[in-house]
Protein backbone atom coordinates (compact mmCIF):
# COMPACT_ATOMS: atom_id res chain seq x y z
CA UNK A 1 81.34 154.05 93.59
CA UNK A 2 81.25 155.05 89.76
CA UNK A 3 78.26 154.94 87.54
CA UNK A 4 78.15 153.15 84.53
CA UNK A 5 76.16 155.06 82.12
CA UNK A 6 74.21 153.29 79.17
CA UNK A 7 72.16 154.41 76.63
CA UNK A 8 69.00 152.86 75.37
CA UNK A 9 68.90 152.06 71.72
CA UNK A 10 66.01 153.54 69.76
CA UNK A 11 63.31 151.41 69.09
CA UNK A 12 63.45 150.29 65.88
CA UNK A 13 60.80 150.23 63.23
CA UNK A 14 59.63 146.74 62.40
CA UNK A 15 59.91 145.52 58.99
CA UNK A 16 56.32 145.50 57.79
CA UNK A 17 53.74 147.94 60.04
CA UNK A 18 50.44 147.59 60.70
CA UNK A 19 49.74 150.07 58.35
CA UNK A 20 51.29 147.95 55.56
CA UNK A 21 49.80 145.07 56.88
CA UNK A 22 46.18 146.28 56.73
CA UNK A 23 46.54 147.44 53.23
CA UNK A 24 47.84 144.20 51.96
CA UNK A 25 44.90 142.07 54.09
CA UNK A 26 42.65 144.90 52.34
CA UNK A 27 43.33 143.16 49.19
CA UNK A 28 41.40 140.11 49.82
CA UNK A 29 38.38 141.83 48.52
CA UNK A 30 39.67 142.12 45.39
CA UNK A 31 38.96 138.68 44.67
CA UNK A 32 35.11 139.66 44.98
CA UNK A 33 35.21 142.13 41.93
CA UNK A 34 34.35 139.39 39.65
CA UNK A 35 30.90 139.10 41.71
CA UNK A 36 29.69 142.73 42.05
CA UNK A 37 28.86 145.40 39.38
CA UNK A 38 31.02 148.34 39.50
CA UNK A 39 28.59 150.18 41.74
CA UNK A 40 28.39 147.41 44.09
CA UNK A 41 32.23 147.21 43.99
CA UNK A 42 32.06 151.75 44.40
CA UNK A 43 30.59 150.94 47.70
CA UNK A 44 32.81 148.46 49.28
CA UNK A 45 35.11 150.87 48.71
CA UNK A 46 32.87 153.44 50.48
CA UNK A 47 32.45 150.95 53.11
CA UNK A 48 36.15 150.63 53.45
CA UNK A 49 37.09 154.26 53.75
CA UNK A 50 34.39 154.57 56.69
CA UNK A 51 36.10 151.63 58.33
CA UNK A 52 39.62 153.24 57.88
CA UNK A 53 38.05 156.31 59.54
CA UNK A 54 35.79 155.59 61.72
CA UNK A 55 36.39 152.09 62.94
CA UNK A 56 40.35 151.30 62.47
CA UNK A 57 41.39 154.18 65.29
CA UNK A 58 39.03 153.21 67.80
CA UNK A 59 40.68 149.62 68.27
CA UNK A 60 44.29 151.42 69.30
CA UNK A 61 45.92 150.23 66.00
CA UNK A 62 49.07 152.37 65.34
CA UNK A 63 48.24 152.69 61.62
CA UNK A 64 50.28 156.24 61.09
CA UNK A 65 52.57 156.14 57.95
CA UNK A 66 55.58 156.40 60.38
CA UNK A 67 55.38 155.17 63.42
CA UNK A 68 58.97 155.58 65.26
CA UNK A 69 61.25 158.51 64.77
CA UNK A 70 59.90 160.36 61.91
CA UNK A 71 59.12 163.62 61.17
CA UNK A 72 55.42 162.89 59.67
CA UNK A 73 54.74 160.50 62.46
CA UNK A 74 51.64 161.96 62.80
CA UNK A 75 50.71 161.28 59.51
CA UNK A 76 47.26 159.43 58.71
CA UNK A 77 47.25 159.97 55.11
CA UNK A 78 47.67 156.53 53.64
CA UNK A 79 44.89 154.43 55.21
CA UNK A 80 42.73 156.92 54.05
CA UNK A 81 43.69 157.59 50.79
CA UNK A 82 44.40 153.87 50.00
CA UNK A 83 40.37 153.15 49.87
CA UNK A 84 40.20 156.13 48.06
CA UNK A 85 42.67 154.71 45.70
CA UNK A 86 41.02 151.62 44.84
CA UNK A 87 37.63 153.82 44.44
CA UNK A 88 39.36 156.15 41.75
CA UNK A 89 40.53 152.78 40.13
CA UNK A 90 37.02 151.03 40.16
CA UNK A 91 35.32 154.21 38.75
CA UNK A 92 38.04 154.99 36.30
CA UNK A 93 37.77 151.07 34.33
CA UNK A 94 34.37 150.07 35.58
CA UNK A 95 34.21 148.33 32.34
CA UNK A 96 37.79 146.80 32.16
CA UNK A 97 38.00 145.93 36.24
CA UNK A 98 40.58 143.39 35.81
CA UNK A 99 42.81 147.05 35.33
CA UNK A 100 41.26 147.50 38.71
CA UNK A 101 42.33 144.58 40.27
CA UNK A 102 46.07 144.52 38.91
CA UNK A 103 46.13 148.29 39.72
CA UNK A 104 45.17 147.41 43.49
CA UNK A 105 47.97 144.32 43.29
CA UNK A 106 50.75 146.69 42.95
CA UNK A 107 49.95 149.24 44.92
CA UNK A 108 48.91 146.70 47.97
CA UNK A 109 51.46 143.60 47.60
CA UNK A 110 54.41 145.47 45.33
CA UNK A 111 54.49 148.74 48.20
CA UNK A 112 54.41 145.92 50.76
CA UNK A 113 57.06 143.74 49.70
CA UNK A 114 59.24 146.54 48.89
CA UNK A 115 59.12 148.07 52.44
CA UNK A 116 59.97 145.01 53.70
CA UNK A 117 62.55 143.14 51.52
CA UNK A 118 64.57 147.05 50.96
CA UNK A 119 64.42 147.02 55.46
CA UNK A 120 65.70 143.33 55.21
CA UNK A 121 68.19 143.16 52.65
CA UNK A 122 69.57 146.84 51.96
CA UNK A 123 71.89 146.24 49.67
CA UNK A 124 73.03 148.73 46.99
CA UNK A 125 70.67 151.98 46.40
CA UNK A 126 69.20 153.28 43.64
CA UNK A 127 71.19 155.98 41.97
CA UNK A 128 67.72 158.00 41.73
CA UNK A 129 66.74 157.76 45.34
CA UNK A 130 69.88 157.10 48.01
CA UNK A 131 66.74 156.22 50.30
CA UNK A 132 65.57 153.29 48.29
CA UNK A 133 67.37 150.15 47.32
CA UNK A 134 67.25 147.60 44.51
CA UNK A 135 66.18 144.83 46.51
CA UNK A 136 63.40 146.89 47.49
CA UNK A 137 62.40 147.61 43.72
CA UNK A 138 63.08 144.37 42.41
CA UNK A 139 60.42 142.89 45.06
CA UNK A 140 58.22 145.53 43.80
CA UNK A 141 58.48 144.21 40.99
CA UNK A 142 58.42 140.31 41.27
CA UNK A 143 55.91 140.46 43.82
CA UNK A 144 53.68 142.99 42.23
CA UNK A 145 53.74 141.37 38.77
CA UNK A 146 52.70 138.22 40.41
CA UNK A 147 50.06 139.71 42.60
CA UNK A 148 48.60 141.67 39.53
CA UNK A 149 48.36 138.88 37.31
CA UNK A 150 47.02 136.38 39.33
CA UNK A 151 43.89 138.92 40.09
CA UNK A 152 44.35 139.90 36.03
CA UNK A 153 43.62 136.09 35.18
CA UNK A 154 40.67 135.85 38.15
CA UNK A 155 39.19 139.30 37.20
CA UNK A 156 39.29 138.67 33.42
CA UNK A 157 39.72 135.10 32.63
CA UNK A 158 39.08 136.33 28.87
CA UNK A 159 41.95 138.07 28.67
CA UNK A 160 45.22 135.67 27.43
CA UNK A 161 47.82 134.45 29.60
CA UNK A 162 50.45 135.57 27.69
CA UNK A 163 49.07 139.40 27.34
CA UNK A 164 48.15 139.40 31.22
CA UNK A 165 51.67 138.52 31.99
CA UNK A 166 52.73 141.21 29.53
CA UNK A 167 50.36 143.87 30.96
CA UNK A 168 51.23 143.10 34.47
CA UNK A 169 55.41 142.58 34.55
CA UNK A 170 55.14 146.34 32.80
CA UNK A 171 52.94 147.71 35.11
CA UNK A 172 54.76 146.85 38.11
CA UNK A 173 57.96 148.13 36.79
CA UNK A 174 56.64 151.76 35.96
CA UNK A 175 54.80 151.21 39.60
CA UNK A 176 58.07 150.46 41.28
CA UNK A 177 59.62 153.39 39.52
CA UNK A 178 57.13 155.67 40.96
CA UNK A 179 57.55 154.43 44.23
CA UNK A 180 61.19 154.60 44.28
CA UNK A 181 61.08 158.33 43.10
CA UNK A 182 62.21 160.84 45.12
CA UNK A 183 59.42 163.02 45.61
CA UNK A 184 56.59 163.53 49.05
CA UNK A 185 53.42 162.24 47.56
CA UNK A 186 52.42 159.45 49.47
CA UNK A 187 52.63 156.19 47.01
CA UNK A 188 48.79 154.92 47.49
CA UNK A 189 47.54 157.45 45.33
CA UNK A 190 51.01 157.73 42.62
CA UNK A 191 51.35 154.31 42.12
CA UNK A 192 47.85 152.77 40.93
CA UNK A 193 46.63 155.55 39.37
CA UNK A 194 49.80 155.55 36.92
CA UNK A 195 50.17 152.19 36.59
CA UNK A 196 46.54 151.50 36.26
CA UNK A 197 47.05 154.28 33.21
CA UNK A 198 49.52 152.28 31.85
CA UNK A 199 48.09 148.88 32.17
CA UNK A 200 44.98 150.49 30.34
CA UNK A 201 47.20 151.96 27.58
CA UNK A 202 49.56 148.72 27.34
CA UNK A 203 46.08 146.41 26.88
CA UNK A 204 44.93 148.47 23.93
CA UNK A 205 47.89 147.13 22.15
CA UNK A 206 47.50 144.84 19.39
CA UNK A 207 50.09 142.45 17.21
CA UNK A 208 47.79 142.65 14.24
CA UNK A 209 48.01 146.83 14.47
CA UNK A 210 51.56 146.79 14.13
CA UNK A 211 51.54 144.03 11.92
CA UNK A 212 50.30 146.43 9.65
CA UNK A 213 52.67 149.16 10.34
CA UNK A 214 55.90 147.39 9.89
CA UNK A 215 55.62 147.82 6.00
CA UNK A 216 56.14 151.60 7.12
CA UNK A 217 58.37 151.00 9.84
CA UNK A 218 61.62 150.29 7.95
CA UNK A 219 62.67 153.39 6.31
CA UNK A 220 60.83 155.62 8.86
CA UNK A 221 63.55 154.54 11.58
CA UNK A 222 66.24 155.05 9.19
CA UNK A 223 64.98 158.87 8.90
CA UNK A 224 64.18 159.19 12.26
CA UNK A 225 67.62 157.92 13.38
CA UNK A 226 68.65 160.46 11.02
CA UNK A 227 66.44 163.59 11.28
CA UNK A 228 66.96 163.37 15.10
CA UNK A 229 70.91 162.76 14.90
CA UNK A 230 70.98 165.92 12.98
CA UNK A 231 68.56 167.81 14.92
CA UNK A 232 70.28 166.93 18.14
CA UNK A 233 73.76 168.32 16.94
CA UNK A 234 72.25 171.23 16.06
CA UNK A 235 70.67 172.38 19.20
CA UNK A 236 73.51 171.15 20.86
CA UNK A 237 75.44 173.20 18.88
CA UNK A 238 73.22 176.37 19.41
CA UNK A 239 73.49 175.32 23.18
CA UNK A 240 69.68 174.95 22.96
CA UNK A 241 70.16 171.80 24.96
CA UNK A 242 73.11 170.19 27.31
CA UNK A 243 74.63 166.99 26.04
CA UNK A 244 71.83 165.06 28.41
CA UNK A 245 69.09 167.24 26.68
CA UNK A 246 70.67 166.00 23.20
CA UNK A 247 70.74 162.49 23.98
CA UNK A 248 67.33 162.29 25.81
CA UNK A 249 65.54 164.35 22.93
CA UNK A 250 67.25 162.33 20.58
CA UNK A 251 65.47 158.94 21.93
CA UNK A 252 62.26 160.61 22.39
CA UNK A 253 62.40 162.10 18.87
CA UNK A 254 62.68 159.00 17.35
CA UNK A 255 59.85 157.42 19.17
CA UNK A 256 57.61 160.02 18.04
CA UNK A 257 59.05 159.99 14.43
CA UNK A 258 57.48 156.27 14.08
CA UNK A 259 54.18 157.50 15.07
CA UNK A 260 53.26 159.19 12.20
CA UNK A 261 56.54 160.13 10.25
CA UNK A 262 57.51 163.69 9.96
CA UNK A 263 53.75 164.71 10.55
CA UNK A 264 54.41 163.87 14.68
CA UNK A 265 57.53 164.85 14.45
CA UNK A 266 56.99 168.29 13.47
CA UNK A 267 54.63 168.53 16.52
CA UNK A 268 57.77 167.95 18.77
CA UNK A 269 59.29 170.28 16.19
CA UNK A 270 57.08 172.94 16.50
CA UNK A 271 56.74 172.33 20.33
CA UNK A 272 60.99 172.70 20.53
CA UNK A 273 61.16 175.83 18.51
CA UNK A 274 58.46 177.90 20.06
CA UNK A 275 59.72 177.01 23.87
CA UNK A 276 63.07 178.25 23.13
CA UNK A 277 62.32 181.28 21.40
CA UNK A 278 60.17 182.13 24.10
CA UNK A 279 62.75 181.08 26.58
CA UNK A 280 65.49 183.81 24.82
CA UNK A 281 62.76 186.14 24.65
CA UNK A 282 63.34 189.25 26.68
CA UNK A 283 66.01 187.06 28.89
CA UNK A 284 67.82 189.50 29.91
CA UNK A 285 64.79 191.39 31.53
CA UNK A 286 64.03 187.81 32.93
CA UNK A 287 67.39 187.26 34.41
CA UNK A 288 67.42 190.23 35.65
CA UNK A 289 64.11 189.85 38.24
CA UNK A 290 65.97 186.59 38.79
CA UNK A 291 63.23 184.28 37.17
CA UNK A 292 65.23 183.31 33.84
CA UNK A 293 65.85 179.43 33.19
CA UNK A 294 69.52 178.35 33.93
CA UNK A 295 71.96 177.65 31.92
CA UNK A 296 70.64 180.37 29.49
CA UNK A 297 68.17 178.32 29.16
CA UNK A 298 69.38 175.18 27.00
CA UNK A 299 67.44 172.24 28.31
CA UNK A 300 68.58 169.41 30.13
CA UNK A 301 67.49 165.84 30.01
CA UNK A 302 64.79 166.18 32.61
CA UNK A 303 63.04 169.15 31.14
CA UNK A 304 63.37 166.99 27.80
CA UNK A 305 62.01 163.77 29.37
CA UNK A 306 58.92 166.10 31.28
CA UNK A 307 57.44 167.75 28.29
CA UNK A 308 58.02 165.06 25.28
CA UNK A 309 57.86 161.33 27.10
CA UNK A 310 54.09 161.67 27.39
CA UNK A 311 53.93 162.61 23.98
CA UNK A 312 56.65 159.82 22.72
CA UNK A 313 54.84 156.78 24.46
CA UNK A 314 51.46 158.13 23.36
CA UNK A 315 52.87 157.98 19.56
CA UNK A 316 54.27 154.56 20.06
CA UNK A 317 50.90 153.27 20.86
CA UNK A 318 49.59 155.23 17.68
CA UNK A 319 51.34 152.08 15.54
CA UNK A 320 50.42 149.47 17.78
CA UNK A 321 46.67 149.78 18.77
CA UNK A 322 43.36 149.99 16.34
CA UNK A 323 43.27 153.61 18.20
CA UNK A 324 45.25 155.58 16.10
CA UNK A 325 43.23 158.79 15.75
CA UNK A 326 42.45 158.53 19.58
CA UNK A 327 46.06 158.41 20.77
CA UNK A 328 47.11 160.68 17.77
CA UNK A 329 45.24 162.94 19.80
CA UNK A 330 46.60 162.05 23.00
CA UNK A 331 49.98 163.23 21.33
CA UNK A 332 48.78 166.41 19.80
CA UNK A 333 47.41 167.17 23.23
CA UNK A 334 50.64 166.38 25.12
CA UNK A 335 52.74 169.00 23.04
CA UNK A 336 49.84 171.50 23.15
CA UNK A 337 49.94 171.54 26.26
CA UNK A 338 53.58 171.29 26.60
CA UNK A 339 53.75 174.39 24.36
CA UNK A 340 51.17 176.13 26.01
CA UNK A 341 52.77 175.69 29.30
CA UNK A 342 56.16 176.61 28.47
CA UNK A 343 55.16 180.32 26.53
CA UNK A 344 52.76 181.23 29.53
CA UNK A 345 55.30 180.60 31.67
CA UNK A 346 57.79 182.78 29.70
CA UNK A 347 55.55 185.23 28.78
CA UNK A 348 54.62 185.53 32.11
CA UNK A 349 57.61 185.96 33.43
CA UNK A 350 59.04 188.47 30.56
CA UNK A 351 55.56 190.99 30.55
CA UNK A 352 54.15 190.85 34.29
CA UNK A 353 55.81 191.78 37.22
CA UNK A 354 52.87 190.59 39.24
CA UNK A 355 51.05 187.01 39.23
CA UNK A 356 48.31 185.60 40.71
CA UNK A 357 47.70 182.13 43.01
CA UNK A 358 45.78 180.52 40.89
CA UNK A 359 44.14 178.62 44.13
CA UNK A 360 43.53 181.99 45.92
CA UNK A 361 44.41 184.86 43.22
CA UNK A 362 47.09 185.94 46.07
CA UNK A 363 49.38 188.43 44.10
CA UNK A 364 53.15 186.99 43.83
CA UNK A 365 56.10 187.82 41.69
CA UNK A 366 56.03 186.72 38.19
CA UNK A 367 57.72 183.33 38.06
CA UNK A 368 56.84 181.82 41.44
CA UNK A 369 55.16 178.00 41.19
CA UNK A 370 51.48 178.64 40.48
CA UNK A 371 51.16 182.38 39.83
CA UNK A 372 49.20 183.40 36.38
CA UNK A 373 49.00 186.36 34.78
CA UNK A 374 46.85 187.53 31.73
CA UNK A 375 49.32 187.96 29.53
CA UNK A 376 51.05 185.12 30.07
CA UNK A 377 47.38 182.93 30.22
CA UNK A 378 46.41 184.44 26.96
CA UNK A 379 49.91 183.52 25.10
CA UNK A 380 49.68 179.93 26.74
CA UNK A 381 46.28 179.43 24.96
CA UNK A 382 47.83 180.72 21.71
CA UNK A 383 51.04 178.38 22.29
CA UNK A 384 48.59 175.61 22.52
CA UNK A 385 46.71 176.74 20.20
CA UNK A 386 49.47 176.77 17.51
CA UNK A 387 50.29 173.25 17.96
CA UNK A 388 46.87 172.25 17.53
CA UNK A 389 46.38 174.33 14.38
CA UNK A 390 49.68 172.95 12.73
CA UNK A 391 48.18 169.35 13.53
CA UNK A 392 44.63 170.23 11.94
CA UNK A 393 46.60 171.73 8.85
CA UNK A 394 48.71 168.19 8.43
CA UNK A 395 45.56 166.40 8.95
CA UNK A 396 46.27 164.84 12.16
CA UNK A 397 43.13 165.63 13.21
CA UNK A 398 39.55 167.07 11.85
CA UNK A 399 37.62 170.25 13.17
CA UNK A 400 36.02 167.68 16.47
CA UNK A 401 39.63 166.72 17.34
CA UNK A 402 41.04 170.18 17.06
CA UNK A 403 38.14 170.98 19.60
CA UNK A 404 39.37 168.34 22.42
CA UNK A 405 42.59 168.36 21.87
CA UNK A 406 42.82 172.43 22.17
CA UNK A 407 40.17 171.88 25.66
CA UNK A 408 42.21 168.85 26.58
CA UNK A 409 45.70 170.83 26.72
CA UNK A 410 44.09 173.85 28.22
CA UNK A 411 42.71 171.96 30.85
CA UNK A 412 46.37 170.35 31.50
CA UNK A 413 47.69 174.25 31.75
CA UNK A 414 45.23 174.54 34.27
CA UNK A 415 46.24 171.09 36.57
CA UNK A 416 49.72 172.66 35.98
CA UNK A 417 49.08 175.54 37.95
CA UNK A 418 47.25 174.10 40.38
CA UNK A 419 49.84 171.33 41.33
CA UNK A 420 51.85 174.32 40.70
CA UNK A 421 50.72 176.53 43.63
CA UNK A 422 50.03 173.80 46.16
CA UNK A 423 52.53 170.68 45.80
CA UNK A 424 55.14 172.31 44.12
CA UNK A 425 55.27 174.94 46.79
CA UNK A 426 55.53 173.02 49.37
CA UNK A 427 58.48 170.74 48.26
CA UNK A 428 56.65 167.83 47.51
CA UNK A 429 56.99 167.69 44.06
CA UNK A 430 59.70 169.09 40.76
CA UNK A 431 58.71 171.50 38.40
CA UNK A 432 60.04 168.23 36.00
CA UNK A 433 57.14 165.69 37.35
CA UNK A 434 54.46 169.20 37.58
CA UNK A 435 55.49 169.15 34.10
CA UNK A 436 54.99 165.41 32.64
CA UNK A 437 51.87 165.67 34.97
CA UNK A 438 50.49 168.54 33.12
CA UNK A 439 51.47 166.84 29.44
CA UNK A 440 50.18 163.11 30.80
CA UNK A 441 46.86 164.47 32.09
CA UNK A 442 46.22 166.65 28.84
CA UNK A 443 46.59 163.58 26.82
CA UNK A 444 44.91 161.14 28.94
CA UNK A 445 42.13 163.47 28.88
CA UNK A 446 41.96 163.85 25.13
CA UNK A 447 42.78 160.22 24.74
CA UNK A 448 39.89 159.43 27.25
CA UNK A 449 37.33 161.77 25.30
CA UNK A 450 38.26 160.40 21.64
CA UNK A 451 37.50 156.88 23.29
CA UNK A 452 34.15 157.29 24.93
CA UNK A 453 32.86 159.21 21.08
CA UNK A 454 34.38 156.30 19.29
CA UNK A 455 37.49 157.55 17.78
């Protein structure tokens, strides 16, 4: 008598888990913001995060990120940093909450749908992230823009249709382009803390304010299609850059050339110039300890997109907002601190042969993700400091902006290192999105400041 042997089919993981199911119920309380003041609304949130905690695993609910055959099974992470999520949010625009609510939206309903409709449908991947498919993003989207408005409209019934649907449909895209990116940060806390940034950006912007501008507008593209055309041949020419490097900086130059004309541009300038003379200086000492950038250091398009799209968006919004001396230092911040992090880094890594953990002053080798050094510290502050200086000598900004804008991309140096020595290490994260952290947060920060002083 012969055995038939059979194999049992893993179980498979259902479409939408508990986990995603409880966040997306969660968002039923959103509909309450317009009822409670922000501290009221701080404390659900409190309340929420002690129920996720304390409450949630004593009922036997599987609510682990991934429940069958994964190697983070054991993962908690997202019911407890979702509350904490919407607590960030509620603190963060206590005094624009509908940015709250359509922040929440995305993050509950857009995460949700995309789970479920990229395990449904598959379909063709993303060329970003083999792991993630369009019909999963173009939920994210749909649903998320819908979600987000529809709270946008309850939240803030002051706020037109036509600029909620605006607000939202972009705020769901850059949400679903978080998601989708390839990195090990768990999504609750990525995606509505930068969409939430960008609804709150996007909501500042104003027809009449570029209105005004367009007089301008007309022969400043013409020289920024033309400054940057020759630019970009040039360094591409000096192999400064790769072709992708060239074609990127090209589009970003020219978005930061309509913020202010040469006078921004020369920031990106000045930025450019003093991170690759750094870069060629002392390379060969560099490349040989091994810590010298590639390709002899011409840039490619994601080092080009990582220090100067923070920058580039902030000087778009320079034309089209009444803000323009807030977010013209939200620009000046983002290449200070682009500067300042590039010549640290290469100063760093030229001088010292020894570094420092800048989360437990552990010595490393010059060059490793998070290590300082004096001398490379001290010539980051200059870097940044130059780019400030050169902004405060085109009149950019006065003697308070110089102030917050040299503190704000200091500060950004700082959050570099730190993501640096603890995400970057552990493969969760690129030196490229360490990098547009670093530049977004310095701006944010300055952008934030000039705001609450009435800039």
């Amino acid at each position: 008598m012969t055995e038939i042997s059979s194999t049992v089919a893993p179980p498979r993981a259902p479409l939408l888990s508990t986990r995603k199911i409880v966040h997306m119920s969660m968002l039923i309380f959103a509909f309450l913001l317009p009822y409670l003041t922000w501290q009221q609304a701080a404390g659900c949130a409190l309340l929420a995060l002690l129920f996720n905690v304390v409450v949630l695993p004593r009922m036997g609910a599987d609510l682990r990120k991934s429940p069958v055959n994964a190697p983070d099974a054991g993962v908690w992470t997202g019911i407890i940093i979702y509350p904490i999520s919407v607590l960030t949010l509620i603190l963060l625009y206590r005094h624009e909450m509908f940015i709250a609510a359509a922040g929440w939206a995305i993050m509950a309903l857009g995460d949700g749908t995309a789970s479920l409709a990229g395990g449904a449908l598959r379909g063709p991947v993303l060329p970003w992230n083999r792991a993630k498919t369009f019909s999963g993003f173009l939920s994210f989207v749909v649903v998320g823009t819908a979600g987000a408005y529809v709270l946008t409209r309850w939240v803030g019934p002051a706020i037109a249709p036509e600029i909620a649907l605006r607000i939202c449909v972009a705020g769901a895209i850059v949400g679903a382009v978080v998601e989708s990116l390839p990195i090990r940060l768990d999504d609750n806390a990525t995606v509505p803390l930068v969409s939430g940034a960008f609804i709150f950006c996007l909501a500042l912007v104003e027809r009449r304010a570029l209105d005004g501008n367009l007089p301008y507008l007309g022969r400043r593209i013409v020289l920024a299609v033309a400054v940057n055309l020759v630019l970009a041949a040039l360094a591409l020419g000096l192999k400064m850059v790769n072709p992708s490097g060239a074609a990127v900086g090209f589009l970003l130059g020219v978005a930061v050339y309509l913020g202010w004309g040469y006078k921004s541009f020369l920031l990106m300038l000045a930025f450019f110039v003093i991170g690759s003379a750094t870069t060629r200086l002392g390379y060969a000492r560099k490349a040989a300890k091994g810590v010298a950038e590639k390709r002899g250091g011409a840039r490619s398009w994601r080092e080009a997109a990582a220090n100067c799209l923070a920058g580039a968006f902030f000087s778009l919004l320079v034309i089209t907002t009444r803000h323009e001396s807030a977010f013209l230092m939200a620009l000046i911040a983002a290449f200070a601190e682009a500067a300042g992090d590039t010549v640290s880094s290469e100063i760093g890594k030229w001088i010292s042969d020894r570094a420092y953990l800048i989360t437990s002053f552990q010595p490393v080798a010059a060059g490793e993700d998070g290590g300082v050094s004096m001398s490379g510290t001290v010539a980051g502050v200059l870097g940044s400091a130059l780019i400030v200086a050169l902004a405060f000598a085109l009149g950019l900004c006065g003697r308070a902006g110089f102030v917050i804008t040299l503190s704000a991309a200091v500060t950004g140096n700082l959050l570099d290192s730190v993501l640096g020595a603890t995400l970057e290490r552990r493969g969760r994260v690129t030196n490229g999105i360490v990098n547009f952290a670093g530049t977004s947060f310095a701006g944010g920060l300055a952008l934030a400041i000039a705001l609450r002083i009435g800039f």
